[in-house]
C-alpha atoms as a PDB file:
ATOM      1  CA  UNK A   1       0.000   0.000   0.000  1.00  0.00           C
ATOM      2  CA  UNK A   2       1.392   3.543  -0.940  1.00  0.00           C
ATOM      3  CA  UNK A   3       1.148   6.435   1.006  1.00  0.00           C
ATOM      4  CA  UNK A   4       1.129  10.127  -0.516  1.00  0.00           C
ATOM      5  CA  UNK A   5       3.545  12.022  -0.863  1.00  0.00           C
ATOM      6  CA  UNK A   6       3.018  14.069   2.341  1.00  0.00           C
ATOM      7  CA  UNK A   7       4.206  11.237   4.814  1.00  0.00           C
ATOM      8  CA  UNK A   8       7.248  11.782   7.004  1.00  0.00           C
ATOM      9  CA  UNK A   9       9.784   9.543   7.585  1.00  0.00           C
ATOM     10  CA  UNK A  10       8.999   8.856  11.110  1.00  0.00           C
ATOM     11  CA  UNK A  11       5.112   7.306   9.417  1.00  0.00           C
ATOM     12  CA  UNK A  12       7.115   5.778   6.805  1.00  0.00           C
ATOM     13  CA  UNK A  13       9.245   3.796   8.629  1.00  0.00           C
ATOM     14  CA  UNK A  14       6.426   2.539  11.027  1.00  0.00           C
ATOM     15  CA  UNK A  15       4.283   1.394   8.128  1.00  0.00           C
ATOM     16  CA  UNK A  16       7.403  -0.537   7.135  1.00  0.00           C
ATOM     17  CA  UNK A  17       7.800  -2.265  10.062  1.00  0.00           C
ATOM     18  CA  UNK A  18       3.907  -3.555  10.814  1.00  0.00           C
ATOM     19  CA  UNK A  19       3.440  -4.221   7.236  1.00  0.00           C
ATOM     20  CA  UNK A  20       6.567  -6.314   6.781  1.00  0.00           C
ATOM     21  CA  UNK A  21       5.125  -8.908   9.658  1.00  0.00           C
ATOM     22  CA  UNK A  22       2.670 -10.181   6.720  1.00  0.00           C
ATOM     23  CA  UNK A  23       4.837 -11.092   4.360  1.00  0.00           C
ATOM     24  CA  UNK A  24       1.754 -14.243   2.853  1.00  0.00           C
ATOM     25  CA  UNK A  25      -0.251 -11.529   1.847  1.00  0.00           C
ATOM     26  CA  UNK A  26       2.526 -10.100  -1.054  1.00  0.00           C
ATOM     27  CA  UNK A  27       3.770 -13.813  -1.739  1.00  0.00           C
ATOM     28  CA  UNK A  28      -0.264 -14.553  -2.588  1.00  0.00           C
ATOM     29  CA  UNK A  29      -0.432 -12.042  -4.809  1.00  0.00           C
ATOM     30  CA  UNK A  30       3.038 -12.234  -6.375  1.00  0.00           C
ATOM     31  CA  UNK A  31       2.123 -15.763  -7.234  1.00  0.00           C
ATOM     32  CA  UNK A  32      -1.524 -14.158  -8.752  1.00  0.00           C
ATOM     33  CA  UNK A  33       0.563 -12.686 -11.298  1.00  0.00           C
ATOM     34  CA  UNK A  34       2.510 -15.377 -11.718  1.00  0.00           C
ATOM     35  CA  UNK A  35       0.006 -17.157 -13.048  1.00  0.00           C
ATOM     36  CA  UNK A  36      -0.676 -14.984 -15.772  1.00  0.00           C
ATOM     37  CA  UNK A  37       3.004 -13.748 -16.730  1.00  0.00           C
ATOM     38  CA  UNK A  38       4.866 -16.010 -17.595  1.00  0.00           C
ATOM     39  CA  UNK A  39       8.127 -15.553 -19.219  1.00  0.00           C
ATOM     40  CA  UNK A  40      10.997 -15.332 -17.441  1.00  0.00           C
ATOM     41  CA  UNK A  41      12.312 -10.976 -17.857  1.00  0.00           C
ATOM     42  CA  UNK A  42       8.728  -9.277 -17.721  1.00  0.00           C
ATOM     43  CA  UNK A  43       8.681  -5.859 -17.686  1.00  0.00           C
ATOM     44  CA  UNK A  44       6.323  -5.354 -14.603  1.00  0.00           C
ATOM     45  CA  UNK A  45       5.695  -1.438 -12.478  1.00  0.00           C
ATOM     46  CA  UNK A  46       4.178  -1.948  -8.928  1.00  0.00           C
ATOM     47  CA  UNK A  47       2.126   1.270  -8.919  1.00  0.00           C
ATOM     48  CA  UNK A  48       1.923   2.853  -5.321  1.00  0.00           C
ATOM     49  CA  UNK A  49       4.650   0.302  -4.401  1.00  0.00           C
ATOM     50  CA  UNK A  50       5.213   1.812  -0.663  1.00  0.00           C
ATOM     51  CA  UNK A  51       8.037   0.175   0.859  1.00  0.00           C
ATOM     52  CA  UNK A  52       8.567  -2.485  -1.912  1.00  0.00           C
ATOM     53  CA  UNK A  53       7.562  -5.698  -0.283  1.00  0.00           C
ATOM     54  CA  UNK A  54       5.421  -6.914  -2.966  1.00  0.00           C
ATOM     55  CA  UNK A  55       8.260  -6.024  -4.999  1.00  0.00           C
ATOM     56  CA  UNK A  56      10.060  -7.895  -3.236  1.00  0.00           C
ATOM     57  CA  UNK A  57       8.108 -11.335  -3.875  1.00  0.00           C
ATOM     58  CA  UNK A  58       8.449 -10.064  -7.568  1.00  0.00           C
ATOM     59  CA  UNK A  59      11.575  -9.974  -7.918  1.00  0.00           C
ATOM     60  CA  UNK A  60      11.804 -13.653  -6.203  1.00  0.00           C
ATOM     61  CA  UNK A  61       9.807 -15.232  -8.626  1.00  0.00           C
ATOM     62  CA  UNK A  62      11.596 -13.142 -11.658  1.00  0.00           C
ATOM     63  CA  UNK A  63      15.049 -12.707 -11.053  1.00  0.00           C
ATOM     64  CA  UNK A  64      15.746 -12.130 -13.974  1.00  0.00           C
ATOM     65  CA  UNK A  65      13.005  -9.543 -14.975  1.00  0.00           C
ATOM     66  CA  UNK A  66      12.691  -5.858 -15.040  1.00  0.00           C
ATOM     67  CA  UNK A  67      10.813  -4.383 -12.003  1.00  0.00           C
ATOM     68  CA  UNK A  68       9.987  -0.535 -11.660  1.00  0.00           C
ATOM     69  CA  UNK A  69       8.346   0.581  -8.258  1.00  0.00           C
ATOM     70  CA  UNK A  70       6.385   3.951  -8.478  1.00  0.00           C
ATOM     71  CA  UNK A  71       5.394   6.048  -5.995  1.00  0.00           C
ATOM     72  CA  UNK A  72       4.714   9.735  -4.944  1.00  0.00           C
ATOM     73  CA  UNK A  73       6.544   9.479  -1.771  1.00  0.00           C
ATOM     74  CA  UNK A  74      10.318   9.992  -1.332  1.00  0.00           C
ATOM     75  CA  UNK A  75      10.566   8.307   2.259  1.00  0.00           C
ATOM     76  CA  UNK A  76       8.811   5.223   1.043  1.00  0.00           C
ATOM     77  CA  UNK A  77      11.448   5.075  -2.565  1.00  0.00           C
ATOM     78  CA  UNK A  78      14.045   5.146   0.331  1.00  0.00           C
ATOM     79  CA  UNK A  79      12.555   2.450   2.111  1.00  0.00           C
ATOM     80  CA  UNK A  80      12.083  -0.009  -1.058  1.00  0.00           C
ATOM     81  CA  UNK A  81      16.033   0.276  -1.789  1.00  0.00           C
ATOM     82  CA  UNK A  82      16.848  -0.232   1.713  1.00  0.00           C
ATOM     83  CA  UNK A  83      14.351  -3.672   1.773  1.00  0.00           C
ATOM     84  CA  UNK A  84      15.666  -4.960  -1.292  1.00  0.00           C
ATOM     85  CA  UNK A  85      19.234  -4.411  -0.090  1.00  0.00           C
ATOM     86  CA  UNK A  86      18.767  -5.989   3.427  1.00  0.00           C
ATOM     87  CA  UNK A  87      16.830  -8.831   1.005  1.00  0.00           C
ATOM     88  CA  UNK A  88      20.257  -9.742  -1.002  1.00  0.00           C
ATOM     89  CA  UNK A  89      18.090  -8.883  -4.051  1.00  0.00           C
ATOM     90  CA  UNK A  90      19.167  -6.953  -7.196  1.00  0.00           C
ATOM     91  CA  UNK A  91      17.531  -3.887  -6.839  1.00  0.00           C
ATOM     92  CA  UNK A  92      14.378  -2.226  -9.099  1.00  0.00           C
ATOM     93  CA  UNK A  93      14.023   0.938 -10.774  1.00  0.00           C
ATOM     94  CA  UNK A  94      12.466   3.689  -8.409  1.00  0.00           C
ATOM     95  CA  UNK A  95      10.194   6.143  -9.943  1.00  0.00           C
ATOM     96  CA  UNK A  96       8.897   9.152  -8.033  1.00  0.00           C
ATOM     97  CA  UNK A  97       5.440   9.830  -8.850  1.00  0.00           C
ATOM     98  CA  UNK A  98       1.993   9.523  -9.769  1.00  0.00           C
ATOM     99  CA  UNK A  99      -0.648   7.050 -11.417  1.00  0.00           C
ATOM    100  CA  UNK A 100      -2.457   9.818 -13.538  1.00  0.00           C
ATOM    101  CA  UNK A 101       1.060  10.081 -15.409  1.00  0.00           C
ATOM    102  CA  UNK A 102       3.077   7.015 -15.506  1.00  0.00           C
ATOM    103  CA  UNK A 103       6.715   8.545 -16.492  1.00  0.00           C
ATOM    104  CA  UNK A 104       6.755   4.642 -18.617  1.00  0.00           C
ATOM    105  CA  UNK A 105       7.080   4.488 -22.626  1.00  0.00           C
ATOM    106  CA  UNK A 106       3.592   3.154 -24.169  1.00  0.00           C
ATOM    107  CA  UNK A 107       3.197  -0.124 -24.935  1.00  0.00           C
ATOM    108  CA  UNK A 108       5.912  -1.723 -23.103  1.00  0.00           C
ATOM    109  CA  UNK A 109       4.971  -2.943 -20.031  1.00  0.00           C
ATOM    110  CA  UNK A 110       4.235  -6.962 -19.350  1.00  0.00           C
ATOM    111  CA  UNK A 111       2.128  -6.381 -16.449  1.00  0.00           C
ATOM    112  CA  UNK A 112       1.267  -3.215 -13.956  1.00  0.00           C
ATOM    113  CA  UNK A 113       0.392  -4.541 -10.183  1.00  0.00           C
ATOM    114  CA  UNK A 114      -0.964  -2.394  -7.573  1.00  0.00           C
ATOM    115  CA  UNK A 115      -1.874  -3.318  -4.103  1.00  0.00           C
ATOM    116  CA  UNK A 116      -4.487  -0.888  -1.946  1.00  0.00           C
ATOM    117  CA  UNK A 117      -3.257   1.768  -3.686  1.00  0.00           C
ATOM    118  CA  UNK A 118      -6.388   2.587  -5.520  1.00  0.00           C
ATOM    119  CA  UNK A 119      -7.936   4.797  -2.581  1.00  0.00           C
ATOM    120  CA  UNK A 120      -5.367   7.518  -2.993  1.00  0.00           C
ATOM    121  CA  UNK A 121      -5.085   8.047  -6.680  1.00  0.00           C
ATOM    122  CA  UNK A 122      -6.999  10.957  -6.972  1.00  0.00           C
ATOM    123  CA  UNK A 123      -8.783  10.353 -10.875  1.00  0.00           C
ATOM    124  CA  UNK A 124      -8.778   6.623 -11.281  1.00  0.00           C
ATOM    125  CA  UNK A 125     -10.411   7.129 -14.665  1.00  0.00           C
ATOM    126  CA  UNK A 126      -7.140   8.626 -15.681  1.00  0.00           C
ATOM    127  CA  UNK A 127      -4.937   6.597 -14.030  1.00  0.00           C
ATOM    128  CA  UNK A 128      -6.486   3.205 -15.777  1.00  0.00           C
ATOM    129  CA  UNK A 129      -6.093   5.163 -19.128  1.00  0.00           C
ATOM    130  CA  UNK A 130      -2.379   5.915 -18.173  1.00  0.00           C
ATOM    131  CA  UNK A 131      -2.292   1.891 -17.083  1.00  0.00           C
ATOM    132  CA  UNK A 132      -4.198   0.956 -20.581  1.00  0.00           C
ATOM    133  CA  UNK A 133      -1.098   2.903 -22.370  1.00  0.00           C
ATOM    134  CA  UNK A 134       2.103   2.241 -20.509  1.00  0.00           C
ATOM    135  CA  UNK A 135       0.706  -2.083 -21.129  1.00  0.00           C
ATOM    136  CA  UNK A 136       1.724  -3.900 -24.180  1.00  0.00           C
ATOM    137  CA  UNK A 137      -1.375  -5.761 -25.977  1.00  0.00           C
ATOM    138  CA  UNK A 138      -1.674  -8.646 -23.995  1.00  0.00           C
ATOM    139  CA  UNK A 139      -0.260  -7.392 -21.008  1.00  0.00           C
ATOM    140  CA  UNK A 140      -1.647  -7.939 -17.776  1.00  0.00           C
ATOM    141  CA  UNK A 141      -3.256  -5.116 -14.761  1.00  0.00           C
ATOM    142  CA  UNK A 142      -3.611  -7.305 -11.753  1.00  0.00           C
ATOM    143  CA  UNK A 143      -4.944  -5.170  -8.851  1.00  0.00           C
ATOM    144  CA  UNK A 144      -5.771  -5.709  -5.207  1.00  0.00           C
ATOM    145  CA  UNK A 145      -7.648  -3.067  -3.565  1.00  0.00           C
ATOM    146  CA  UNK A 146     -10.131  -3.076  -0.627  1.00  0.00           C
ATOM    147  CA  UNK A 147     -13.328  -3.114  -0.424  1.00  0.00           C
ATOM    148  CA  UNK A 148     -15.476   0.007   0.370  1.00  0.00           C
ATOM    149  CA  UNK A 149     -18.200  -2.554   0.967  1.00  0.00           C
ATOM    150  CA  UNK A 150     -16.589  -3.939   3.833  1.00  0.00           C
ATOM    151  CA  UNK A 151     -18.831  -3.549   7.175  1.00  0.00           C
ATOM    152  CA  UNK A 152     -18.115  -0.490   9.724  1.00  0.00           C
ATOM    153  CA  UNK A 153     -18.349  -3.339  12.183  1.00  0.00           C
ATOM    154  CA  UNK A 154     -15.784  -5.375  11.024  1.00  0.00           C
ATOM    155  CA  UNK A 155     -13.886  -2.194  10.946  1.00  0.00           C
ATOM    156  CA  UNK A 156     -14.169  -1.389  14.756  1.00  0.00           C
ATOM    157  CA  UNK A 157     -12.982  -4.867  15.021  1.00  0.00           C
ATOM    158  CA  UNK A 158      -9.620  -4.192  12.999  1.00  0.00           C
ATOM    159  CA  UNK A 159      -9.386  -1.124  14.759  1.00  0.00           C
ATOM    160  CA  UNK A 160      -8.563  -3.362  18.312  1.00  0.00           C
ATOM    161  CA  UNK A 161      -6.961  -5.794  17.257  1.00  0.00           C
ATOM    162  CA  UNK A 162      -4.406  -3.565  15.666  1.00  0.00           C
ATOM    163  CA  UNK A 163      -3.811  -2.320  18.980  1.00  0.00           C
ATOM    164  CA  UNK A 164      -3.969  -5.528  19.964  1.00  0.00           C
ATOM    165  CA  UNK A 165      -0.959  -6.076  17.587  1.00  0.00           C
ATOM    166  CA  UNK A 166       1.065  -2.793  18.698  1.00  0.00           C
ATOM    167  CA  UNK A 167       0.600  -1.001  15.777  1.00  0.00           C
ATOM    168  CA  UNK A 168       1.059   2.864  16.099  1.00  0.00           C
ATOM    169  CA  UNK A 169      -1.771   5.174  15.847  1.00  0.00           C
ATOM    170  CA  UNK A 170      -0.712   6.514  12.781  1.00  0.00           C
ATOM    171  CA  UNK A 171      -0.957   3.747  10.628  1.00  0.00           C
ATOM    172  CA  UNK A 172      -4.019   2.636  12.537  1.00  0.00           C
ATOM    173  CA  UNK A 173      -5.667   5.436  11.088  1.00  0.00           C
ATOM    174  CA  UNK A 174      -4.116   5.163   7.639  1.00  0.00           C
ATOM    175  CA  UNK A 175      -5.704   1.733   7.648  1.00  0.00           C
ATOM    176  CA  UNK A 176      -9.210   2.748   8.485  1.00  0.00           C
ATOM    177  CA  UNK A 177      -9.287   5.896   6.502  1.00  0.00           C
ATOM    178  CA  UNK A 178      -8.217   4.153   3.480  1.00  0.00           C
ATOM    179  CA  UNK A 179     -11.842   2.182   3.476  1.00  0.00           C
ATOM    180  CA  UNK A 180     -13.475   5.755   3.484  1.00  0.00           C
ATOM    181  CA  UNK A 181     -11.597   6.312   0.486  1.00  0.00           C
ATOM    182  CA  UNK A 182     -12.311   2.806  -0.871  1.00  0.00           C
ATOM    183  CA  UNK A 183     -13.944   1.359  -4.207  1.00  0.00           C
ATOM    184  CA  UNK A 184     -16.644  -1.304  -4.559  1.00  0.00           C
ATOM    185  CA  UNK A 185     -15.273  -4.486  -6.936  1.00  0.00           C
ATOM    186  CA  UNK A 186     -18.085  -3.665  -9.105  1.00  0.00           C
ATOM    187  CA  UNK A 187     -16.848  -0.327  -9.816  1.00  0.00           C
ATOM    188  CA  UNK A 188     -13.357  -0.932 -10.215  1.00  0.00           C
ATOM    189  CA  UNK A 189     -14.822  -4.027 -13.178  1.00  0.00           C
ATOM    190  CA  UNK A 190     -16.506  -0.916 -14.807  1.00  0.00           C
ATOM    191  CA  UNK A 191     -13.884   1.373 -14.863  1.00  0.00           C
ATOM    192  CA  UNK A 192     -12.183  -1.385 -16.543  1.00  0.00           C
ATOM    193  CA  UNK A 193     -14.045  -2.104 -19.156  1.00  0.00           C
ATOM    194  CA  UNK A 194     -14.226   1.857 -19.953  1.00  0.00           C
ATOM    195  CA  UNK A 195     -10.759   2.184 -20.326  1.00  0.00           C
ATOM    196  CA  UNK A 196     -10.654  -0.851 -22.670  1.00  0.00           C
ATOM    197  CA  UNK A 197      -9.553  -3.522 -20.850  1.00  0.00           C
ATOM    198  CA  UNK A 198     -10.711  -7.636 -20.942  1.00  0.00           C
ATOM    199  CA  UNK A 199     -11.613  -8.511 -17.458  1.00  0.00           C
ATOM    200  CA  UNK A 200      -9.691 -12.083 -16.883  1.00  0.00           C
ATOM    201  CA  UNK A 201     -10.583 -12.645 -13.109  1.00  0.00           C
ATOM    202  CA  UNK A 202     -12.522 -10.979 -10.464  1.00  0.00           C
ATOM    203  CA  UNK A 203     -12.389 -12.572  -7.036  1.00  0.00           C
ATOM    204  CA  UNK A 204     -13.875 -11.561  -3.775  1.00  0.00           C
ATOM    205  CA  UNK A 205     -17.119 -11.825  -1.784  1.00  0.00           C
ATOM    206  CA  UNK A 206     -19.484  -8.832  -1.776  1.00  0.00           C
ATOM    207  CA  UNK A 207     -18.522  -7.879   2.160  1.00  0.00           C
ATOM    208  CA  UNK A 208     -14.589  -9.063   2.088  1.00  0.00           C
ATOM    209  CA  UNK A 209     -12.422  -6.692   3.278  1.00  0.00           C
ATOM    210  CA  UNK A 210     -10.383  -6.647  -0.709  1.00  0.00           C
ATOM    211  CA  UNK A 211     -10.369  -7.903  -3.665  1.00  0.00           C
ATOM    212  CA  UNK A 212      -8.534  -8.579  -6.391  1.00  0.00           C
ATOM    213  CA  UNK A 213      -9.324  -7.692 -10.370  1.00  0.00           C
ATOM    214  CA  UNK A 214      -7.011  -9.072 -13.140  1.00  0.00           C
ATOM    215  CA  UNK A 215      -7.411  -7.229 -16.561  1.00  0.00           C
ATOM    216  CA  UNK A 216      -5.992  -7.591 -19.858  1.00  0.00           C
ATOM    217  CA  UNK A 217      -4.907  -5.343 -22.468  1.00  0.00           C
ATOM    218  CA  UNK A 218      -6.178  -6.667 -25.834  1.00  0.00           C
END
């Protein structure tokens, strides 16, 4: 998940830290795309990468590939390189910016992955237009994002037992606030199929707390 571009280090650093105690969660969908890409040097951009740990899985299941990690925020860039370096893995390209104007040639791209991003792009119409360009035809958008139908119950819930968990405040709230900002599955299938994409897989129960799309450039 990316933050913007307003985060401080000190918010950085603690997202880092909780997020990188669910490492499954990245492997599962690193091996989602997997499935679908399958040569061995894709070109593949992690939009809103964060700190870089599905990037990470990436780059274990394509050594050999091209990864790019975008993302508006300086602090999180910072923390991908420092990840893949403690990791022993060759490093990807960092790009500092935004999804309404991927700084990536058209058509060239094997697959773009993005992982609860989606709540903080500010015009995802635009954004899946810039996706639909940067893609080669064929290529692959294989997006996680949660789900704005997700209860306010539940939500309470995930509130305690992050404290439970010692998470900081901070990124307590950055984890409920992103739901406010959140996108049904139904609506994120639409905006698909708008920007000209062939919708390969949608997966998710109506009140899960994400889901994932997969999408295909024809």
């Amino acid at each position: 998940m990316a933050m913007d571009s307003a985060v401080d280090d000190s918010t950085a650093v603690q997202f880092n830290a909780y997020m990188r105690r669910y490492p499954e969660l990245y492997r599962a969908m690193a091996q989602c795309v997997q499935r679908y890409v399958r040569g061995p040097q894709p070109v593949i951009l992690d939009v809103g990468m964060g700190s870089g740990l599905l990037s990470l899985e990436l780059r274990r299941l394509y050594p050999e590939g091209t990864l790019l990690g975008l993302d508006p925020s300086r602090s999180m860039l910072r923390l991908a390189e420092q990840n893949f370096t403690e990791a022993g893995l060759s490093s990807l390209g960092l790009l500092q910016g935004v999804s309404e104007a991927l700084p990536v040639c058209s058509d060239w791209l094997d697959a773009v992955v993005s992982r609860f991003s989606l709540p903080y792009w500010p015009d995802p119409a635009k954004s899946f237009q810039e996706i639909f360009r940067v893609l080669k035809p064929g290529g692959y958008l294989v997006l996680e994002a949660l789900n704005k139908e997700y209860p306010a119950w539940r939500l309470a819930v995930l509130r305690v037992l992050m404290r439970l968990r010692a998470a900081p405040r901070n990124v307590i709230t950055y984890h409920i606030d992103a739901y406010r900002l959140a996108h049904t599955r139904e609506w994120v299938e639409e905006l698909c199929q708008r920007s000209g994409f062939r919708l390969l897989e949608a997966k998710g129960r109506p009140k899960d707390w994400k889901f994932l799309v997969v999408a295909q450039k024809p």
